[in-house]
C-alpha atoms as a PDB file:
ATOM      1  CA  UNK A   1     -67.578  21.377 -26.881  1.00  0.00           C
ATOM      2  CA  UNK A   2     -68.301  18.070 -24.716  1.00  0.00           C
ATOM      3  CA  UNK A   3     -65.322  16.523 -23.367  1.00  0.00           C
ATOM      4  CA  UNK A   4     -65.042  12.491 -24.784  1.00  0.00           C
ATOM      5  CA  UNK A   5     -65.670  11.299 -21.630  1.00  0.00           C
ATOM      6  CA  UNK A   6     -68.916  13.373 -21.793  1.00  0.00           C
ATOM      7  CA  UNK A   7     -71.917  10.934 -22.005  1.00  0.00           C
ATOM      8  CA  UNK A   8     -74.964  13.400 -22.045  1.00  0.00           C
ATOM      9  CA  UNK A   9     -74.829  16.905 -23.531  1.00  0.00           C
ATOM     10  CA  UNK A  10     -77.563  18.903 -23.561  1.00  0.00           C
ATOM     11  CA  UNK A  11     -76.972  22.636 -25.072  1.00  0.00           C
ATOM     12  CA  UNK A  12     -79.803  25.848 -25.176  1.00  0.00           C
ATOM     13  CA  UNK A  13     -82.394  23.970 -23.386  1.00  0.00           C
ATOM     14  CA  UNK A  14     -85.666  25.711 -23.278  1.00  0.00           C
ATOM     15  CA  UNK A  15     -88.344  24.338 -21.730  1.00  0.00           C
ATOM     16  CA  UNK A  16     -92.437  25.481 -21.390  1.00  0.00           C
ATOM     17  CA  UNK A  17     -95.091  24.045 -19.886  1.00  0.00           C
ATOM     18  CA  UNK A  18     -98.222  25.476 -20.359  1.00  0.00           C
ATOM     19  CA  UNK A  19     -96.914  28.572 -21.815  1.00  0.00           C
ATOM     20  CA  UNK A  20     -94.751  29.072 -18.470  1.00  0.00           C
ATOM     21  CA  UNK A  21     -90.736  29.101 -19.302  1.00  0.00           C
ATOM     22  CA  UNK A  22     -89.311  25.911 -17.279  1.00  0.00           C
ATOM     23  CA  UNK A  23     -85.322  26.139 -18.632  1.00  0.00           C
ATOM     24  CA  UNK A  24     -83.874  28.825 -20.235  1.00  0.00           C
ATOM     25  CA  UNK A  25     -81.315  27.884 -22.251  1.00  0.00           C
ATOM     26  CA  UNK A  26     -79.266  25.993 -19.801  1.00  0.00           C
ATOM     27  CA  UNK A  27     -76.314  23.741 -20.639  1.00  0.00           C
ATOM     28  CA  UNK A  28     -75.360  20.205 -19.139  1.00  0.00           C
ATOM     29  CA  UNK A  29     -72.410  17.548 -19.817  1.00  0.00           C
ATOM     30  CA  UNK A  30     -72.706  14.227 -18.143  1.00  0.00           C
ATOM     31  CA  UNK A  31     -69.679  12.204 -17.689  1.00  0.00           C
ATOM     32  CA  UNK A  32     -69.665   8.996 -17.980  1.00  0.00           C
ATOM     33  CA  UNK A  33     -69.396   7.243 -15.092  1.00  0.00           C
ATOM     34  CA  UNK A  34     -69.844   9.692 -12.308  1.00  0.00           C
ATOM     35  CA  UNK A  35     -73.276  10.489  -9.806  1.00  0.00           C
ATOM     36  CA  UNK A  36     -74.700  14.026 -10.935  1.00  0.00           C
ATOM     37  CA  UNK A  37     -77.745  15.477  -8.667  1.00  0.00           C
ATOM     38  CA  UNK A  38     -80.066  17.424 -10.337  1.00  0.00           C
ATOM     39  CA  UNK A  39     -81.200  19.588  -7.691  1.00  0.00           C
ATOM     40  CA  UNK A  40     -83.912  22.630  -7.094  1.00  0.00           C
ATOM     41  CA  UNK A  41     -87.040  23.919  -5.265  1.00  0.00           C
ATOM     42  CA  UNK A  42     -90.138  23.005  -6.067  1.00  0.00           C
ATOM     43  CA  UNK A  43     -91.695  23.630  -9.846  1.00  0.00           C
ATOM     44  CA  UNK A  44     -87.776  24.179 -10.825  1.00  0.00           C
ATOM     45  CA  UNK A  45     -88.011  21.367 -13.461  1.00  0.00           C
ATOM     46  CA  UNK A  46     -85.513  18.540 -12.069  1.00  0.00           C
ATOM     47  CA  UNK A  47     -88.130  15.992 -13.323  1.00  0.00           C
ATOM     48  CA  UNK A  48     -88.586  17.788 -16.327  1.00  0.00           C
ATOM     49  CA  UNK A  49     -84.956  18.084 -17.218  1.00  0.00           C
ATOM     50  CA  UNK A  50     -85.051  14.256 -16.438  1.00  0.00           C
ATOM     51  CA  UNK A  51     -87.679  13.176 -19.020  1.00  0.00           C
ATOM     52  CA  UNK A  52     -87.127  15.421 -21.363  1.00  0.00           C
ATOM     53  CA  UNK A  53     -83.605  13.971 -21.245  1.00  0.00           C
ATOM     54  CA  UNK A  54     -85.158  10.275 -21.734  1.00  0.00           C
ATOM     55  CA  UNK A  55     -87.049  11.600 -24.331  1.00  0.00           C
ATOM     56  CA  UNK A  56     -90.743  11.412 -22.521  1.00  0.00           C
ATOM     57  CA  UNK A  57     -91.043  15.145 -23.286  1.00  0.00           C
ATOM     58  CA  UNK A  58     -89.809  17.534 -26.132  1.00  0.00           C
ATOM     59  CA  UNK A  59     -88.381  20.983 -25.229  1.00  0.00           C
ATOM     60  CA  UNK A  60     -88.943  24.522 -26.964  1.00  0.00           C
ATOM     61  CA  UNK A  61     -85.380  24.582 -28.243  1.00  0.00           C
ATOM     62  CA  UNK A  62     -82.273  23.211 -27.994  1.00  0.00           C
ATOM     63  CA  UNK A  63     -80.144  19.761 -28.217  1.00  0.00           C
ATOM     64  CA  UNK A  64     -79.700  16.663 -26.275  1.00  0.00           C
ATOM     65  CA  UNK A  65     -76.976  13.905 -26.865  1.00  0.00           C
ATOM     66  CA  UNK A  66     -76.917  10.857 -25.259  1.00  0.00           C
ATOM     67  CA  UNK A  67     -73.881   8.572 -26.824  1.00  0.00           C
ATOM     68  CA  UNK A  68     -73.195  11.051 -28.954  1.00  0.00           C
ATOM     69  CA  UNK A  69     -76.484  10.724 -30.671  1.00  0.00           C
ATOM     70  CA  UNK A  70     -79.106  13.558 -30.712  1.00  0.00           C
ATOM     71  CA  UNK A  71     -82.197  12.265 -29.029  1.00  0.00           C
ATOM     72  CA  UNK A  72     -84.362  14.873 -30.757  1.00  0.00           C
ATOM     73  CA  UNK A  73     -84.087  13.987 -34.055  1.00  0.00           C
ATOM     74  CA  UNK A  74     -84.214  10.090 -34.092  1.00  0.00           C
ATOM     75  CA  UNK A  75     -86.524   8.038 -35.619  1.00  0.00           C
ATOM     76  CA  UNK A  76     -88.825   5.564 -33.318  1.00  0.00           C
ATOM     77  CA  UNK A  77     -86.753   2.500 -33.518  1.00  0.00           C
ATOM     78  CA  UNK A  78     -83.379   4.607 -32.929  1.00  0.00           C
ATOM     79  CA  UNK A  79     -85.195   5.601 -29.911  1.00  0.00           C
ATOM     80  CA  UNK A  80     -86.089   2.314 -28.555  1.00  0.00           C
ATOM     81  CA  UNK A  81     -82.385   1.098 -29.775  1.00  0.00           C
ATOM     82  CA  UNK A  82     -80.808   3.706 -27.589  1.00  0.00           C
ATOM     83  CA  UNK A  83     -84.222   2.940 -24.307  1.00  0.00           C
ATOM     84  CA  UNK A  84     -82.084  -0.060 -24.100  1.00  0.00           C
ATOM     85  CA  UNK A  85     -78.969   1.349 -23.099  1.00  0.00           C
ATOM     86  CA  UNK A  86     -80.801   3.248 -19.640  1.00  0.00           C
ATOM     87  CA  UNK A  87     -82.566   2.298 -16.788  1.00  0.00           C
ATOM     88  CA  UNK A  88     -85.027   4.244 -15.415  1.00  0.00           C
ATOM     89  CA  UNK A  89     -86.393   4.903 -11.335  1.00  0.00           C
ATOM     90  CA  UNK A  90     -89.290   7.296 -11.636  1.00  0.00           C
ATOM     91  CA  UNK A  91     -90.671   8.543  -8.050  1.00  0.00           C
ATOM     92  CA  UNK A  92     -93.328   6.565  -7.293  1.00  0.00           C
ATOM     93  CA  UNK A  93     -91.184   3.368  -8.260  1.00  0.00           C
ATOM     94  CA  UNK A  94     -94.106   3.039 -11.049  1.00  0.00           C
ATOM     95  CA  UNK A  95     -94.426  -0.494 -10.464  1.00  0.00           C
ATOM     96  CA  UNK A  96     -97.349  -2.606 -12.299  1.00  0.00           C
ATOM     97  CA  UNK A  97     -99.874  -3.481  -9.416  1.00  0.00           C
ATOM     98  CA  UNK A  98    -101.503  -6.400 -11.318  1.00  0.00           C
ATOM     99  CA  UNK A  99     -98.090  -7.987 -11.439  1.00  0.00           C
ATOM    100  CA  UNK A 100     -95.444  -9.697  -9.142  1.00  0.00           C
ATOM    101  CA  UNK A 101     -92.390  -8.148  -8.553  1.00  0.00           C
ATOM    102  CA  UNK A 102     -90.666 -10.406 -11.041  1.00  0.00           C
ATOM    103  CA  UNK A 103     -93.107  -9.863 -13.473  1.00  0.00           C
ATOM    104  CA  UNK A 104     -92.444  -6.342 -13.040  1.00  0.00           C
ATOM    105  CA  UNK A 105     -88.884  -6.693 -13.536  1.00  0.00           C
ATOM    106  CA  UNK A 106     -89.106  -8.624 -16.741  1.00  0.00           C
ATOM    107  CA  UNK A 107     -91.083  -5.892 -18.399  1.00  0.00           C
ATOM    108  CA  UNK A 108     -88.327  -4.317 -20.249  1.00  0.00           C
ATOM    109  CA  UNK A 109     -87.385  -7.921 -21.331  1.00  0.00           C
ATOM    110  CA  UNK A 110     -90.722  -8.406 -23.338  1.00  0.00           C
ATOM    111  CA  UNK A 111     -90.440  -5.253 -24.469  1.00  0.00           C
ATOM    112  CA  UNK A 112     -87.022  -5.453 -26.072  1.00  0.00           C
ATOM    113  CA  UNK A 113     -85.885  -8.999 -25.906  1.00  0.00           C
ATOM    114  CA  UNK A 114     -87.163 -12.683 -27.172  1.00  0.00           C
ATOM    115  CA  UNK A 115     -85.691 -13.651 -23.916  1.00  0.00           C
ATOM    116  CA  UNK A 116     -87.424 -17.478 -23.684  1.00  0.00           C
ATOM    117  CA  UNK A 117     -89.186 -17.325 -20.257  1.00  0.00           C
ATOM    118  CA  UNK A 118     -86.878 -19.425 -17.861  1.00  0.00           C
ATOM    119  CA  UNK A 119     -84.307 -16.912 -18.736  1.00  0.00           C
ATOM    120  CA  UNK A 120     -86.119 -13.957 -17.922  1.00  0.00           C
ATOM    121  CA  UNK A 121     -86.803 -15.768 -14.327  1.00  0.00           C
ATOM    122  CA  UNK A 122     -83.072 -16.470 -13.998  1.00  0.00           C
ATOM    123  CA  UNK A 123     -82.448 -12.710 -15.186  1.00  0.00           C
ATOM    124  CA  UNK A 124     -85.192 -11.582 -12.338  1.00  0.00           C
ATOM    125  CA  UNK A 125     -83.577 -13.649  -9.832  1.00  0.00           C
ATOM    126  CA  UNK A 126     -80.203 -12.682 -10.050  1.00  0.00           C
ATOM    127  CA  UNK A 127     -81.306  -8.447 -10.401  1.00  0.00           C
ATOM    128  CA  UNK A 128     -83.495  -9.115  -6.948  1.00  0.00           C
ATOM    129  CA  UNK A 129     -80.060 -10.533  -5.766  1.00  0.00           C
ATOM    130  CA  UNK A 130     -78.295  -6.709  -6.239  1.00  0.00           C
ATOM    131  CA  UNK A 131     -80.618  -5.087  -4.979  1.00  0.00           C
ATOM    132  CA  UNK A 132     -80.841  -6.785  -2.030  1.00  0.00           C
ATOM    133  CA  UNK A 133     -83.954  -8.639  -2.551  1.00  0.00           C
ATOM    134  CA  UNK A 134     -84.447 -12.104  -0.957  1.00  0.00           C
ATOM    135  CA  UNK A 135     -86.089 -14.635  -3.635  1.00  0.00           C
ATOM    136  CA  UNK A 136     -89.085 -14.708  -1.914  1.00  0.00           C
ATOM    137  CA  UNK A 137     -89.795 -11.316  -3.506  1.00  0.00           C
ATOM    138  CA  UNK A 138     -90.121 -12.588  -6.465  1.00  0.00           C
ATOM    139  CA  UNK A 139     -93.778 -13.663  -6.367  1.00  0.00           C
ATOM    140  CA  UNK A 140     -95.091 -10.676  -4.117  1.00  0.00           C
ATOM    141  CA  UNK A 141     -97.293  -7.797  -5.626  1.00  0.00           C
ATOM    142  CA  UNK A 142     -95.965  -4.624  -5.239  1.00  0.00           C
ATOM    143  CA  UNK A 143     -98.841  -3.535  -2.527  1.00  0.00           C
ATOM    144  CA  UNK A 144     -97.245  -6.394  -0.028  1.00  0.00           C
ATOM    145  CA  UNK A 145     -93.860  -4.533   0.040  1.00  0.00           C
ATOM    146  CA  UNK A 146     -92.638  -2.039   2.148  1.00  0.00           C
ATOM    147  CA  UNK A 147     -91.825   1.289   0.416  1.00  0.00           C
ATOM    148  CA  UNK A 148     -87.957   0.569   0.651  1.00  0.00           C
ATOM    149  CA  UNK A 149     -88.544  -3.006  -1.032  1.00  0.00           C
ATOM    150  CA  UNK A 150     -90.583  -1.297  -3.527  1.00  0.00           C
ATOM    151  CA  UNK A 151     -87.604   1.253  -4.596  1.00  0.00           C
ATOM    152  CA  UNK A 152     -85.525  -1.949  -4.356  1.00  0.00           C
ATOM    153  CA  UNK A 153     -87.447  -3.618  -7.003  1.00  0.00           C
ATOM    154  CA  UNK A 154     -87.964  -0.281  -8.887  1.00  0.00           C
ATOM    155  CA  UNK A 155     -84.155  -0.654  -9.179  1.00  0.00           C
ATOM    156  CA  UNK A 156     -83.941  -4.218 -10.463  1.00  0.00           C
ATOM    157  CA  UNK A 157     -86.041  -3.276 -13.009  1.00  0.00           C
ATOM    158  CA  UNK A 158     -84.040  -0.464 -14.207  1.00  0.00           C
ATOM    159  CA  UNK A 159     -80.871  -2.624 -14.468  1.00  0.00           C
ATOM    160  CA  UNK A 160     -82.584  -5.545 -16.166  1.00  0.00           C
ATOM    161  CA  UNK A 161     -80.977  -4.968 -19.496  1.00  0.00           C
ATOM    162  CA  UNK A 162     -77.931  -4.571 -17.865  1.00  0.00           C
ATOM    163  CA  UNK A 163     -77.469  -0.344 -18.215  1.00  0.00           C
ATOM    164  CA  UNK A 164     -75.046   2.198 -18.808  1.00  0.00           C
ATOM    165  CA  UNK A 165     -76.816   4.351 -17.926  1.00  0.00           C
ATOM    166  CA  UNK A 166     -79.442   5.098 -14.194  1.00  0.00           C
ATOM    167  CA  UNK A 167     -81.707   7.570 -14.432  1.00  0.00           C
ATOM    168  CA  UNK A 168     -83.571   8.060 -10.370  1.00  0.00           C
ATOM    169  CA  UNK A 169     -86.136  10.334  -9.945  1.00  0.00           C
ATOM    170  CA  UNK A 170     -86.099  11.053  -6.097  1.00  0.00           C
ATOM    171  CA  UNK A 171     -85.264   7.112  -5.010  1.00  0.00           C
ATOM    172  CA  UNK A 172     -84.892   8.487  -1.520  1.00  0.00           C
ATOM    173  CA  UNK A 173     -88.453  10.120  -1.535  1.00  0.00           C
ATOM    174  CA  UNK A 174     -91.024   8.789   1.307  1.00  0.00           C
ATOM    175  CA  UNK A 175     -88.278   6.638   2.951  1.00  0.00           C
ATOM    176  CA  UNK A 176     -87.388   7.223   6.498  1.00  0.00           C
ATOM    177  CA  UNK A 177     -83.555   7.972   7.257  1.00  0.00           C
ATOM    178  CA  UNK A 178     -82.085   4.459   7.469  1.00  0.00           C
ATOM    179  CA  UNK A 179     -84.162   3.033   4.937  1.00  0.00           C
ATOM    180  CA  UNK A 180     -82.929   6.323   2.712  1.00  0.00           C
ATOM    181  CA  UNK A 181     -79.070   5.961   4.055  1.00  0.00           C
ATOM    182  CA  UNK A 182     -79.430   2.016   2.900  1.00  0.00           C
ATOM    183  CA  UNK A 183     -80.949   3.060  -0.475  1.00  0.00           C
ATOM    184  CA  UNK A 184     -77.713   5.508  -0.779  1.00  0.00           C
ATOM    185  CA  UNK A 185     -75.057   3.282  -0.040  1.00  0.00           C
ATOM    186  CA  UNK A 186     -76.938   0.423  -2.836  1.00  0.00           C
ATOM    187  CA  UNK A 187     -76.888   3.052  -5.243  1.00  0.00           C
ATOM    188  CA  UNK A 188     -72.997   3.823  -4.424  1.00  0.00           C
ATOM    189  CA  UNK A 189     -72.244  -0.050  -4.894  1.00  0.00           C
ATOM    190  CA  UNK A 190     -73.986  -0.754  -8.178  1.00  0.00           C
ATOM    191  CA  UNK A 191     -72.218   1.950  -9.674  1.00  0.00           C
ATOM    192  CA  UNK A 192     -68.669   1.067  -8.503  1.00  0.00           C
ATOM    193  CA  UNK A 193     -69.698  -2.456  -9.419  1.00  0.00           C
ATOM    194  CA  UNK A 194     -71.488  -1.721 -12.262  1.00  0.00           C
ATOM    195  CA  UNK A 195     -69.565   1.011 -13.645  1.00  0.00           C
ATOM    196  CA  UNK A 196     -72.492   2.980 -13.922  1.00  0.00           C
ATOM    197  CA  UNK A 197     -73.533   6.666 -14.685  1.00  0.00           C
ATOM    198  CA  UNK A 198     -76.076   7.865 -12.394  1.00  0.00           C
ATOM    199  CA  UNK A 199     -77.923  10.757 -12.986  1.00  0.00           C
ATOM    200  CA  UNK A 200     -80.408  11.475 -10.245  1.00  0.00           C
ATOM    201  CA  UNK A 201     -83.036  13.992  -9.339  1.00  0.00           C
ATOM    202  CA  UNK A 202     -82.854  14.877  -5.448  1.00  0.00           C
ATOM    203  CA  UNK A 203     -83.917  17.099  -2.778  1.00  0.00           C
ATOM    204  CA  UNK A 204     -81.693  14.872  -0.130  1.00  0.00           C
ATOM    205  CA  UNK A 205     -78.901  16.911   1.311  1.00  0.00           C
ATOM    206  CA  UNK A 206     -77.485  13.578   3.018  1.00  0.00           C
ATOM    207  CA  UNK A 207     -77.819  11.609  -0.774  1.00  0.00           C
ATOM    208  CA  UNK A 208     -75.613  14.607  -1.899  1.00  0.00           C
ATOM    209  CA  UNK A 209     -73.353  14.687   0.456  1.00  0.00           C
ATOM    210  CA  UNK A 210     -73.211  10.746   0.365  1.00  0.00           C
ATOM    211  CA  UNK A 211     -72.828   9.432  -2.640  1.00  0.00           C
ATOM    212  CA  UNK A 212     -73.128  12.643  -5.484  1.00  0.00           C
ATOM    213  CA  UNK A 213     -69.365  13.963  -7.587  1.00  0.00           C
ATOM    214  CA  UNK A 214     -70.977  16.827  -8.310  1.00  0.00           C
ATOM    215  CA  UNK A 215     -74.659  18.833  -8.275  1.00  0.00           C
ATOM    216  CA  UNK A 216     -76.367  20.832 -11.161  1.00  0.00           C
ATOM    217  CA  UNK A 217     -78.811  23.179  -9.502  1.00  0.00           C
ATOM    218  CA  UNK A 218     -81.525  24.696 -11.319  1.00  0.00           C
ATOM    219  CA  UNK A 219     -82.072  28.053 -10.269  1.00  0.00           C
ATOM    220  CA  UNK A 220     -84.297  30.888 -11.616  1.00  0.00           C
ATOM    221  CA  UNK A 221     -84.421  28.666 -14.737  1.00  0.00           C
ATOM    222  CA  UNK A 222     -81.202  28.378 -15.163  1.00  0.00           C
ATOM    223  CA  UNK A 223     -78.262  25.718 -14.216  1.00  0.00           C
ATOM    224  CA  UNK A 224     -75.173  26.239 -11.810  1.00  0.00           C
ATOM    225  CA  UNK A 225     -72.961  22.984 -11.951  1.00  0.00           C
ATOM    226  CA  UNK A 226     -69.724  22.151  -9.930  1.00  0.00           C
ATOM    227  CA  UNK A 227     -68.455  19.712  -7.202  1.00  0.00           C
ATOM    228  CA  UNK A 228     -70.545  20.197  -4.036  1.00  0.00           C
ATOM    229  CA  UNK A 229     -68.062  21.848  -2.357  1.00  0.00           C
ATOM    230  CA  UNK A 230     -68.110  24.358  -5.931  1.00  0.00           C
ATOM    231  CA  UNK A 231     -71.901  24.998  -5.775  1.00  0.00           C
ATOM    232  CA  UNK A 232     -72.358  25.091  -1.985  1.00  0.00           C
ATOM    233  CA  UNK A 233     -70.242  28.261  -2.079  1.00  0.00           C
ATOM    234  CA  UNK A 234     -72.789  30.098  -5.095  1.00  0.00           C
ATOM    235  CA  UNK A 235     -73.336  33.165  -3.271  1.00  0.00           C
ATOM    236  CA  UNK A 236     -77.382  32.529  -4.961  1.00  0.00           C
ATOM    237  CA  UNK A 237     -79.698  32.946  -1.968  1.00  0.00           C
ATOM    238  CA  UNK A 238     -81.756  29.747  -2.928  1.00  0.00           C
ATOM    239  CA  UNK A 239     -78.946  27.732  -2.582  1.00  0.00           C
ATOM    240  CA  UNK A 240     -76.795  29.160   0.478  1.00  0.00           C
ATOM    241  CA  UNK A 241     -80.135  28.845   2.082  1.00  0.00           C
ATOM    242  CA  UNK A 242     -80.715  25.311   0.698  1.00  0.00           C
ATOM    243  CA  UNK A 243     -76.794  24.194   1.658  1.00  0.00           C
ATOM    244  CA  UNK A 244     -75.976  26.344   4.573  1.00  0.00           C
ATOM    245  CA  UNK A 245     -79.772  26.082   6.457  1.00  0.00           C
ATOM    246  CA  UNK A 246     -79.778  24.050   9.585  1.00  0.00           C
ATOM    247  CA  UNK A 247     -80.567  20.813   7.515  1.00  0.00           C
ATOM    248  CA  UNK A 248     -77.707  21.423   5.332  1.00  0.00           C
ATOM    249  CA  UNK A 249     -75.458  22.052   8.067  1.00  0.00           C
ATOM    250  CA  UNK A 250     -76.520  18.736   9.594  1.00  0.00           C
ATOM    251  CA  UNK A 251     -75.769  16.793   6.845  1.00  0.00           C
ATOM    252  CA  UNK A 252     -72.649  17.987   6.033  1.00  0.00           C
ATOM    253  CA  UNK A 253     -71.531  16.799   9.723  1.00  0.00           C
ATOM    254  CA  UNK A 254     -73.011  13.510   9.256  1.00  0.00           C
END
């Protein structure tokens, strides 16, 4: 049974795409408040565990809580009652070329708000401001940013309703190492600050070893969960290859 300071819960997973098993039946408690990696090779499903979680895909079988309430069986506007409550980073940062950056932010306002417009500015302004986002951002399209301003803004926009809940899908993905390291140590902030729960999908080694309690890797369809120190000792050849291979090695002395 989840603990009460479990925050997501998902039980018997089972997950196909095109008639190929993704999950099989794997099991996953959140707790509120703490960084969780989802972690795995290639085609393992991290993204798909992800959406399905956020409710962007439905699985064979199986439950998912999220507050307590079971995401599978609500209604449309339960759905977009408990959107409000998350912030989402997909990979690409998913950004709306047409629009400015602040624009882009205040999507999720117009979606779920009646914000009046000089609010949603001030609201822009001030999430530009945590991420670490000078106000001349503000007005820029996405295609005049660098990739680390664009996960930057990504972010803002994920926090805009003001969260419990981050959901990143690879926010280190394409960065180079300081740019990556910087992205790390923002995410680490906002959630002491914030009090967040961050649940992020990752392939870094040095974001695990950063900023991560504990990593859930998804191997041969199923889930092994612990502390990194927990999982990096799985005797699994996927993952004492993946922790204890020259890269892993290296980040663990970093």
């Amino acid at each position: 049974m989840a603990g009460p300071d479990t925050i997501i819960s998902v039980k018997g997973l089972v997950t196909r795409l095109g008639g190929k098993l993704i999950h099989d039946h794997i099991d996953l408690d959140v707790r509120r408040g703490e960084v969780i990696a989802i972690v795995g090779g290639s085609g393992s499903g991290k993204s798909v565990l992800l959406r399905s979680i956020v409710g962007l895909m439905r699985p064979a079988a199986g439950s998912i809580d999220v507050f307590g309430e079971d995401v599978l069986a609500m209604n449309e506007n339960a759905m977009r009652a408990l959107q409000r409550r998350w912030g989402v980073l997909f990979q690409d940062g998913a950004l709306f070329s047409s629009q400015t950056v602040a624009e882009n932010i205040q999507v999720p306002l117009r979606e779920f708000t009646d914000v009046p417009q000089v609010l949603m500015n001030e609201i822009a302004a001030i999430k530009l401001a945590m991420v670490g986002l000078g106000e001349d951002a503000a007005s820029k399209y996405p295609s005049e940013l660098s990739g680390g301003m664009r996960k930057r803004a990504s972010l803002a926009r994920a926090l805009v309703l003001d969260p419990e809940i981050v959901f990143l899908d690879e926010p280190t993905s394409g960065l180079d190492p300081i740019a990556a390291a910087a992205f790390d140590q923002l995410i680490a902030s906002l959630q002491k600050s914030l009090g967040l729960t961050v649940f992020m999908v990752t392939h870094d080694l040095d974001t695990l070893n950063a900023i991560c309690d504990r990593a859930a890797v998804l191997v041969n369809k199923k889930l092994k969960v612990g502390t990194i120190d927990e999982v990096r000792r799985d005797p699994d050849p996927w993952i004492q290859e993946y922790f204890a291979g020259p890269r892993g090695r290296a980040a663990m002395r970093q």
